[in-house]
Protein backbone atom coordinates (compact mmCIF):
# COMPACT_ATOMS: atom_id res chain seq x y z
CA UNK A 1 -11.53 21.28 -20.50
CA UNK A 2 -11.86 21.02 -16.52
CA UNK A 3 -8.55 21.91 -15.19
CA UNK A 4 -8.77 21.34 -11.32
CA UNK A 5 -7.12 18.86 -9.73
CA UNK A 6 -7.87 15.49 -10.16
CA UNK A 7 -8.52 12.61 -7.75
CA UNK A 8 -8.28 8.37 -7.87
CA UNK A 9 -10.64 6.12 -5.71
CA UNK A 10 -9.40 2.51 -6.09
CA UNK A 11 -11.35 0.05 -5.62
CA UNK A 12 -9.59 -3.12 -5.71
CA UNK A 13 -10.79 -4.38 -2.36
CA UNK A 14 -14.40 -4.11 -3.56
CA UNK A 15 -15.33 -4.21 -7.07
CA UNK A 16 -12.09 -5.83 -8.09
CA UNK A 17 -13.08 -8.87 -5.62
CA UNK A 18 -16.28 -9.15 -7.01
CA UNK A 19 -14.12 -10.71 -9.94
CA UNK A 20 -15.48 -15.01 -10.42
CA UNK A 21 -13.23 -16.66 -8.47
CA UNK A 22 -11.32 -13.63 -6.25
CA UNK A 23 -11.05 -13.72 -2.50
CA UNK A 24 -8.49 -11.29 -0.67
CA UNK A 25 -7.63 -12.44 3.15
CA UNK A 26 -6.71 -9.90 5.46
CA UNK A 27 -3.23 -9.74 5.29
CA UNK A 28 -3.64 -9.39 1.37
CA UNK A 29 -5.80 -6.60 1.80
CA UNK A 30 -3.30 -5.14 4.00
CA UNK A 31 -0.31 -5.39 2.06
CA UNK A 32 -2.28 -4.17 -0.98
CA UNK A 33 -3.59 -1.39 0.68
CA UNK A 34 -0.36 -0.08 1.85
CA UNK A 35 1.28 -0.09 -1.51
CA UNK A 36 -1.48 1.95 -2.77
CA UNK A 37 -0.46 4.39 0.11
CA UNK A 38 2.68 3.80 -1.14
CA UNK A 39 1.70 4.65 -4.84
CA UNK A 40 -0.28 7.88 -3.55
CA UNK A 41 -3.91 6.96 -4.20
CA UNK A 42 -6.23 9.38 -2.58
CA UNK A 43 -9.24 7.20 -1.59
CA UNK A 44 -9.66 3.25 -1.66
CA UNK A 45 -13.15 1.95 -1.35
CA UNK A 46 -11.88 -1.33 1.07
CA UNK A 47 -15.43 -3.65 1.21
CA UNK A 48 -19.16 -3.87 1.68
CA UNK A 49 -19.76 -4.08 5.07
CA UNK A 50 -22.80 -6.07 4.37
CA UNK A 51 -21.29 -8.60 3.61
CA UNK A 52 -20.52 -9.81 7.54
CA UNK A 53 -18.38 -10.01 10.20
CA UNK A 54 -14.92 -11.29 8.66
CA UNK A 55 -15.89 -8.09 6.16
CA UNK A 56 -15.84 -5.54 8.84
CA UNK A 57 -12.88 -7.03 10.66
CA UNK A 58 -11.06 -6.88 7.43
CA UNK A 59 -12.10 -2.94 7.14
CA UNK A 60 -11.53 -2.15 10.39
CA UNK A 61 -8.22 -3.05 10.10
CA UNK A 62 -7.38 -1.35 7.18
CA UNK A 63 -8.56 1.68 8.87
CA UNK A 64 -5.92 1.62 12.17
CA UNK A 65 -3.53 1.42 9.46
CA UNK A 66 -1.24 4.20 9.17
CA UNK A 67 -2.30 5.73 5.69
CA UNK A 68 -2.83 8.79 3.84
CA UNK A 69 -5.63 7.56 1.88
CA UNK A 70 -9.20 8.07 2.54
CA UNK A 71 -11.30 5.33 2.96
CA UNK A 72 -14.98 4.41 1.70
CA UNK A 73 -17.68 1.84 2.17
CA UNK A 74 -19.65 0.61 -1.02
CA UNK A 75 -23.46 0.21 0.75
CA UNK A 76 -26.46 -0.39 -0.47
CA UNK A 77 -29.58 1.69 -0.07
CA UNK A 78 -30.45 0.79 3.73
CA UNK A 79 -30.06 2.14 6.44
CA UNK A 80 -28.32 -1.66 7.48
CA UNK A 81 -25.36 -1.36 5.28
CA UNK A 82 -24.88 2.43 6.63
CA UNK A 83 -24.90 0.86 10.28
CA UNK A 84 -22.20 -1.69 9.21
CA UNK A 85 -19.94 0.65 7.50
CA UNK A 86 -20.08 2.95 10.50
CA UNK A 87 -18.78 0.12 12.94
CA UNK A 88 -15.62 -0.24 10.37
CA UNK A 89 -14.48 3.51 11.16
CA UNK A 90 -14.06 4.63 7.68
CA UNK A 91 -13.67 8.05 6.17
CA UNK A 92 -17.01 8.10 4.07
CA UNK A 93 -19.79 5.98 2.66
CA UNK A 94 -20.72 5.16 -0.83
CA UNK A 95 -24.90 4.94 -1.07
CA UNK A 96 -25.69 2.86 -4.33
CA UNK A 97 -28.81 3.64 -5.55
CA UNK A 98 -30.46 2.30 -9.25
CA UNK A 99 -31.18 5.06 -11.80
CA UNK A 100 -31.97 3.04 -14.55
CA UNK A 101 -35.58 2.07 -15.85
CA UNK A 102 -33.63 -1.41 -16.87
CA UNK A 103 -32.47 -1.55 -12.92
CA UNK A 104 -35.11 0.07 -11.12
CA UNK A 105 -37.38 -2.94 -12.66
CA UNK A 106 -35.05 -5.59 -11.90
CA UNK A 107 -34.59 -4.60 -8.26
CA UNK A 108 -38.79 -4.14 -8.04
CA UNK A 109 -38.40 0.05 -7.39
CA UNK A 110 -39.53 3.03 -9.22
CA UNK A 111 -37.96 6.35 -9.35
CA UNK A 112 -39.99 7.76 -6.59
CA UNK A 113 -38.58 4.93 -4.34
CA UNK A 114 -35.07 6.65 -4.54
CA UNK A 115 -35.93 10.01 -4.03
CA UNK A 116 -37.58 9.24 -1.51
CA UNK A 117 -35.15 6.74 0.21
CA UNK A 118 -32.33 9.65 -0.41
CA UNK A 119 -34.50 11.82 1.63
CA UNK A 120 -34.40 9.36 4.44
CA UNK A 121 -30.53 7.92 3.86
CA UNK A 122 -28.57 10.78 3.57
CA UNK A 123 -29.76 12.66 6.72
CA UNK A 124 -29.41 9.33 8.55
CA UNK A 125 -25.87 9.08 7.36
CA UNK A 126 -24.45 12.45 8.16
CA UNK A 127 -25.73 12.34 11.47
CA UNK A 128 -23.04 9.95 12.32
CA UNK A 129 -20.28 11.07 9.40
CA UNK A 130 -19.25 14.12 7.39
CA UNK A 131 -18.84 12.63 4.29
CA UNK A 132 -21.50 10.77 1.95
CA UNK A 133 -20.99 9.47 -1.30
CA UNK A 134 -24.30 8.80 -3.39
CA UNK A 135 -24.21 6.24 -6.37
CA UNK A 136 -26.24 6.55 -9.67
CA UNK A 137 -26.09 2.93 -10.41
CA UNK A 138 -26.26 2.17 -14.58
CA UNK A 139 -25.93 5.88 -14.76
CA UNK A 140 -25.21 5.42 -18.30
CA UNK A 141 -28.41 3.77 -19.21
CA UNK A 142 -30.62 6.10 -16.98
CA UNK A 143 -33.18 8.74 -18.82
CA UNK A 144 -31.45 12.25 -18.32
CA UNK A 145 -33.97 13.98 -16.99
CA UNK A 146 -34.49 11.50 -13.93
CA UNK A 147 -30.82 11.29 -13.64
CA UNK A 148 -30.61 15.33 -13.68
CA UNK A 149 -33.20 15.09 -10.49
CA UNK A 150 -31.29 12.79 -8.76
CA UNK A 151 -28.17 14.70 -9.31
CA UNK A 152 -29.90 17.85 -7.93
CA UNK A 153 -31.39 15.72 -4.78
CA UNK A 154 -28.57 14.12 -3.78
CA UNK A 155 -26.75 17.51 -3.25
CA UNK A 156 -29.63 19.84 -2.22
CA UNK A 157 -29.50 16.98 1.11
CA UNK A 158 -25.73 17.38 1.50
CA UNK A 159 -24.06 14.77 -0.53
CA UNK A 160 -20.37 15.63 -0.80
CA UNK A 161 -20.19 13.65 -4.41
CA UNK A 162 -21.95 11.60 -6.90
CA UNK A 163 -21.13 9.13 -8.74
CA UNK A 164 -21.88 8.32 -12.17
CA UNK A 165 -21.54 4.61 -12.87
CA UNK A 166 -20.90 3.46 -16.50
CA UNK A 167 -22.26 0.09 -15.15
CA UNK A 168 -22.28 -2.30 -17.77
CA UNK A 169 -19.88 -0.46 -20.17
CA UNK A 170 -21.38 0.62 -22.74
CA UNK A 171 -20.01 4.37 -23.28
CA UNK A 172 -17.54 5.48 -25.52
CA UNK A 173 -15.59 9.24 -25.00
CA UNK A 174 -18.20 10.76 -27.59
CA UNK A 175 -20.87 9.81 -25.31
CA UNK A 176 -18.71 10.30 -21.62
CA UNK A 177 -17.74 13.93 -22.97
CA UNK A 178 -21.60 14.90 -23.74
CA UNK A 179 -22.70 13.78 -20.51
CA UNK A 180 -20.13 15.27 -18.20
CA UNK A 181 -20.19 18.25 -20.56
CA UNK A 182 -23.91 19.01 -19.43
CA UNK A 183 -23.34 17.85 -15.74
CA UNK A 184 -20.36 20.35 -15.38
CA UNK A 185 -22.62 22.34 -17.28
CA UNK A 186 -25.91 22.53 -14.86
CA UNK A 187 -23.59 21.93 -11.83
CA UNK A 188 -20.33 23.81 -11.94
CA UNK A 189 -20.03 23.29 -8.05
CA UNK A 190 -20.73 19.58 -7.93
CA UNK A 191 -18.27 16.99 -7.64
CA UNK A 192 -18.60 13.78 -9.67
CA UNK A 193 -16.58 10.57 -9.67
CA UNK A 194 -16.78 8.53 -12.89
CA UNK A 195 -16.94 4.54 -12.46
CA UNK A 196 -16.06 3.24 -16.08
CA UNK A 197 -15.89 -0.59 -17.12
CA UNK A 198 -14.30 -2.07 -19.44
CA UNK A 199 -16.67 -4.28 -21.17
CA UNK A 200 -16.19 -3.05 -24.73
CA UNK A 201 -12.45 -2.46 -23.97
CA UNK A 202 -12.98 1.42 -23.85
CA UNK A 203 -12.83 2.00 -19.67
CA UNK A 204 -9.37 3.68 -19.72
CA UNK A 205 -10.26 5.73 -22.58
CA UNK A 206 -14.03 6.82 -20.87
CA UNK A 207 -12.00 7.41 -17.40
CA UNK A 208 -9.66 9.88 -19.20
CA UNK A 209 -12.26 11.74 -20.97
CA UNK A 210 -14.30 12.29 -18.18
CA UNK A 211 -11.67 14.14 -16.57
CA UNK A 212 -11.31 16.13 -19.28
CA UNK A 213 -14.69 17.04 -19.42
CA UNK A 214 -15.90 17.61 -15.58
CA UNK A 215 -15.41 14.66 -13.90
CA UNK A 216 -13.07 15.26 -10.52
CA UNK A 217 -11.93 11.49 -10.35
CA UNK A 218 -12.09 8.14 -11.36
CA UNK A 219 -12.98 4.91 -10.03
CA UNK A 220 -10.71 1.53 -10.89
CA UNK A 221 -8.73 -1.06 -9.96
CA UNK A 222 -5.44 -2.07 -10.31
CA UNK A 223 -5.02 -4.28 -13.66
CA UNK A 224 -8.38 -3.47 -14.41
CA UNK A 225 -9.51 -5.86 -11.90
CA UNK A 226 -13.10 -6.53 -11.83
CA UNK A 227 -16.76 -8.41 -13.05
CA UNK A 228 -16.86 -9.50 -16.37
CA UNK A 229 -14.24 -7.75 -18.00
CA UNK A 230 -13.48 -5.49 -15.73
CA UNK A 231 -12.70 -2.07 -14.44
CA UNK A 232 -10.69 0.96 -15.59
CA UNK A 233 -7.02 0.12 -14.94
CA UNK A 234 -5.24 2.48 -12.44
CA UNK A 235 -2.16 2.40 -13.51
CA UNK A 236 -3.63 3.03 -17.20
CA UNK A 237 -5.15 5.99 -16.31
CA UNK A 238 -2.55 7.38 -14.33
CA UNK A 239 -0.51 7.35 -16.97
CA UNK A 240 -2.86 8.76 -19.13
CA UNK A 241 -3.90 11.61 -16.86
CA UNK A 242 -0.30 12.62 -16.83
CA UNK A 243 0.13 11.90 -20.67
CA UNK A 244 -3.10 14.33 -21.17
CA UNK A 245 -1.54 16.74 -19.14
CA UNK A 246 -3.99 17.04 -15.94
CA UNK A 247 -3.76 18.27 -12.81
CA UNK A 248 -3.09 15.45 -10.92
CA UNK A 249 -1.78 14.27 -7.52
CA UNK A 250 1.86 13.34 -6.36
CA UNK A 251 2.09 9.53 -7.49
CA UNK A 252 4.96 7.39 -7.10
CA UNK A 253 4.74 5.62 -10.47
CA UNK A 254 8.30 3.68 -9.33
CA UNK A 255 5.36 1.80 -7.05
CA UNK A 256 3.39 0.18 -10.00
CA UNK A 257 5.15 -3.25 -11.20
CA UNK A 258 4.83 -3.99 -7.57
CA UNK A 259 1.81 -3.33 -6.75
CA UNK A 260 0.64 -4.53 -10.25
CA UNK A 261 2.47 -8.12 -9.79
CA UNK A 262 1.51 -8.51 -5.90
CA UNK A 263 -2.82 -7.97 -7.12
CA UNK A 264 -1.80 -10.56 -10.28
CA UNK A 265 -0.52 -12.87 -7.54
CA UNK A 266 -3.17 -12.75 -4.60
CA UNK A 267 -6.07 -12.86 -7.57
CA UNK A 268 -4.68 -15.91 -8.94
CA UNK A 269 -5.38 -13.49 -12.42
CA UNK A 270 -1.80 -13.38 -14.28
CA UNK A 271 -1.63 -10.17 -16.40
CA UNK A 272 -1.80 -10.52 -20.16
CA UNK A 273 1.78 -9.95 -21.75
CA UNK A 274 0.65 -7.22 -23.91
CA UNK A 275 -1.31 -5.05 -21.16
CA UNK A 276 -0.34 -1.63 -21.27
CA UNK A 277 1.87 -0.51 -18.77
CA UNK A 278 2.74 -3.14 -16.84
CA UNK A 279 2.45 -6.64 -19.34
CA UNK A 280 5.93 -8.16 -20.06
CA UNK A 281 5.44 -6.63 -23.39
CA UNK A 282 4.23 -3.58 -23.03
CA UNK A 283 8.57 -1.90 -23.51
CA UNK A 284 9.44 -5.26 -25.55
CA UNK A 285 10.47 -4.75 -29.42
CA UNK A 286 11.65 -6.98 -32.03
CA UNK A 287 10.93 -5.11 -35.52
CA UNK A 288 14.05 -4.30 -37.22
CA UNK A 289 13.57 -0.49 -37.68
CA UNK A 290 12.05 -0.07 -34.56
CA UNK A 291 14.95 -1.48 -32.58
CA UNK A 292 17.44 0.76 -34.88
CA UNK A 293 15.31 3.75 -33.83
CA UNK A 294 15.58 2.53 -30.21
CA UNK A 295 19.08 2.43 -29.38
CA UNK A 296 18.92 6.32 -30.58
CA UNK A 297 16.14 7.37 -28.71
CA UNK A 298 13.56 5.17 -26.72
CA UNK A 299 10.62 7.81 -27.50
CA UNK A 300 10.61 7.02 -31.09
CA UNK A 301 8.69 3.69 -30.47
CA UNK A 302 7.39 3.92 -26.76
CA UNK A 303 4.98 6.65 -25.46
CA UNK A 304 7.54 7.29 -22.22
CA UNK A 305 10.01 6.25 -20.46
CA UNK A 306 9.86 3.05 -19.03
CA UNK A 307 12.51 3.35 -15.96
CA UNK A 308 9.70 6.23 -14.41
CA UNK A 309 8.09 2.34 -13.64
CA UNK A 310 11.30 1.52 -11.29
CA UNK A 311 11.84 -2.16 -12.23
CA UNK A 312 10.47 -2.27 -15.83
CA UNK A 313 12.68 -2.33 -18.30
CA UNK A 314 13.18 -1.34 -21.77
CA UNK A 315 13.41 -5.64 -23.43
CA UNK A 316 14.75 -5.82 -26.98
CA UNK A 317 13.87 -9.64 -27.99
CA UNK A 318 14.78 -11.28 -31.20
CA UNK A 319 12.64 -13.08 -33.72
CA UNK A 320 11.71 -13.15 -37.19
CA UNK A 321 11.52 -9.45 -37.43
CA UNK A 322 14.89 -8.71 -36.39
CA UNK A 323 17.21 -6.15 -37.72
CA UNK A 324 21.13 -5.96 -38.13
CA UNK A 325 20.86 -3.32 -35.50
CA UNK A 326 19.82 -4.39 -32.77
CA UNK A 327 21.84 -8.08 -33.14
CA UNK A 328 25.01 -5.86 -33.71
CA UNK A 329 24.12 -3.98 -30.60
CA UNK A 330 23.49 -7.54 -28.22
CA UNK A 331 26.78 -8.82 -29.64
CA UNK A 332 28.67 -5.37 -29.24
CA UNK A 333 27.66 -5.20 -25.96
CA UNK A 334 29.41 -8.91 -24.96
CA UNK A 335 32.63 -7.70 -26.69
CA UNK A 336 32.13 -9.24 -30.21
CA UNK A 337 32.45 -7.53 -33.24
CA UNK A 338 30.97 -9.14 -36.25
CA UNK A 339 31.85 -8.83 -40.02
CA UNK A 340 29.00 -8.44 -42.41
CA UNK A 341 28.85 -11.97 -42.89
CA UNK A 342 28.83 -13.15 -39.69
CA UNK A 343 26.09 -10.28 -39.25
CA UNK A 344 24.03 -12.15 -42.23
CA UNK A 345 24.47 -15.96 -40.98
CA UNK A 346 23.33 -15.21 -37.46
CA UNK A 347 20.19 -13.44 -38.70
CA UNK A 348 19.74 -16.15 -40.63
CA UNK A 349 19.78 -18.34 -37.72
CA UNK A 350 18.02 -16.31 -35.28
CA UNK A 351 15.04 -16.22 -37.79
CA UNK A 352 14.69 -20.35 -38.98
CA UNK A 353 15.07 -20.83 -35.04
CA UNK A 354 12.17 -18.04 -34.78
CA UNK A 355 9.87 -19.72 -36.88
CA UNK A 356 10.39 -22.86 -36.31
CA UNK A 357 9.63 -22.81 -32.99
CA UNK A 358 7.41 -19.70 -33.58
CA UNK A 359 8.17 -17.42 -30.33
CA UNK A 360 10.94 -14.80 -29.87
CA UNK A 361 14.39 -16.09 -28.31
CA UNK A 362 16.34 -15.49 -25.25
CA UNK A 363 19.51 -14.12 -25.08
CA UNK A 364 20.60 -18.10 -24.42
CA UNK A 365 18.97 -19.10 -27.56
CA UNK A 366 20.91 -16.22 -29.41
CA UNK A 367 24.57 -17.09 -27.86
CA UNK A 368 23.21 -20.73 -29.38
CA UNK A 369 22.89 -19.73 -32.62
CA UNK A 370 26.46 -17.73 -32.82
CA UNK A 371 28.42 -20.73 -30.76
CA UNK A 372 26.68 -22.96 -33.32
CA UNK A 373 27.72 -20.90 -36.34
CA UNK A 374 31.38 -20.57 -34.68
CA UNK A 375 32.61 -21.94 -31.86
């Protein structure tokens, strides 16, 4: 396992965009941006230059913000998109290039093309900047020994990183720790960035495995923001990189919820309620023996604490699964001590209201069901 410290590039303002439907304005950007200052991510990718004018404005102004992040363009391989980015003023550019046979075709190149457009690129870039990113594009579909070659090209003509795109999402950790294995492996110096999806639901799992294996950082978005079914999750994976113990950077995790709710709201893409970390679900319980268990310790049924989130908090709900313990507890805690069969009535209640209406209850719908029983 690769113990040096690891690094997040989030890239929200690019590939989470490119979500159907998405459009950030500038003062979005901005105020997402500065929580993910605010957060501590190292390095946001903030647009595609190529894309025009209103683009570059919006990068440009991300960049006189006052930030300790480092910021990236995403370009394609032309010597266009490199012109663009460098009128933005940002940190570093991103060069995508295709590695796979299945994208070379599509795009009407061949594997000479990119070496050979790398040999022409790369110069060209750090002529006008020190850093320069190079892409393997459907890295994860690419023959090894052509993506080997470009590896080795990319940093014999000074790129600073590469990075390996799991472009379609089709790798599970098996397959992530083999591959970063052998990179570490034949590069030990090299530093790679990992771009996971999330197509077969496995993109936090591949971003966390990568770093154990040789990866330096990850690539994602916040709420997994992104094409089809998007990206790995930020705040998943930091969470998980602490959780797996790695050497990591100084994160503000009390920033999350926020910044979580305020990319759910200028998406127009409400978070499910069971996504990890930050669903309205993700601390709720309602099982009976779990809730009993809870009121003793909160780590017996949760892998952390939630309150390390700031605003999130711990939610026991009641349903059909209730136990006596937790609607002692609720009850105990308003100053009303119940006999046994009190205790048994309102359970009773709490569950036929439960079912028949088939969701768990509020607190209102509880105090309903004990006013109904005995007021």
């Amino acid at each position: 396992m690769v113990k040096e410290r690891k690094y997040l590039v989030d890239t929200t303002l690019r590939d989470g965009e490119q979500a159907p439907g998405v459009v950030f304005f500038q003062p979005d950007k901005l105020e997402i941006a500065a929580k993910l200052d605010a957060l501590g991510i190292e390095e946001l990718e903030i647009g595609t230059p190529a894309m025009g004018e209103e683009e570059v404005a919006d990068m440009k102004a991300i960049c006189c913000m006052r930030h300790a992040f480092r910021t990236i363009a995403w370009c394609r391989a032309m010597e266009y998109d490199i012109d663009m980015a460098l009128r933005t003023g940002v940190d570093a550019v991103n060069i995508s290039f295709p590695v796979s046979h299945l994208h070379l075709m599509a795009m009407d190149k061949s594997p000479a093309w990119v070496l050979e457009t790398m040999e022409r690129l790369i110069p060209y870039a750090l002529k006008h900047t020190d850093r320069v990113y190079i892409g393997a594009q459907d890295a994860s579909r690419a023959e090894y020994p052509f993506l080997e070659t470009f590896i080795e090209t990319a940093f014999d003509l000074g790129a600073e990183r590469v990075r390996i795109a799991d472009t379609v999402g089709i790798m599970n950790p098996v397959m992530v720790s083999t591959l970063f294995s052998r990179l570490r492996e034949i590069f030990p110096a090299g530093d790679f960035e990992f771009h996971p999806h999330n197509d077969l639901g496995m993109g936090t799992a591949n971003a966390i495995t990568a770093l154990m294996y040789g990866a330096g950082g990850i690539s994602g978005t916040v709420n997994g923001l992104g094409e089809r079914a998007g990206n790995a999750a930020i705040e998943e994976v930091i969470i998980g990189m602490q959780q797996a113990q790695l050497a990591v950077g100084s994160y503000d995790l009390s920033q999350i919820c926020n910044l979580s709710n305020l990319v759910a709201e200028r998406s127009n893409i409400q978070l499910h309620p069971s996504k990890p970390i930050v669903g309205e679900n993700a601390f709720s319980h309602e099982t009976g023996i779990h809730t009993r268990c809870l009121l003793k310790n909160k780590l017996t049924y949760q892998p952390f604490d939630e309150r390390v989130l700031g605003n999130k908090n711990n939610r026991i709900v009641f349903g059909k699964h209730s136990g006596k313990a937790s609607v002692e507890h609720f009850f105990r805690d308003r100053g009303i001590i119940l006999n046994s069969i009190q205790l048994m009535m309102i359970m009773r209640g709490i569950r036929d209201l439960a079912v028949s209406t088939r969701t768990f209850l509020s607190d209102h719908h509880v105090m309903n069901v004990y006013n109904n029983l005995f007021a």
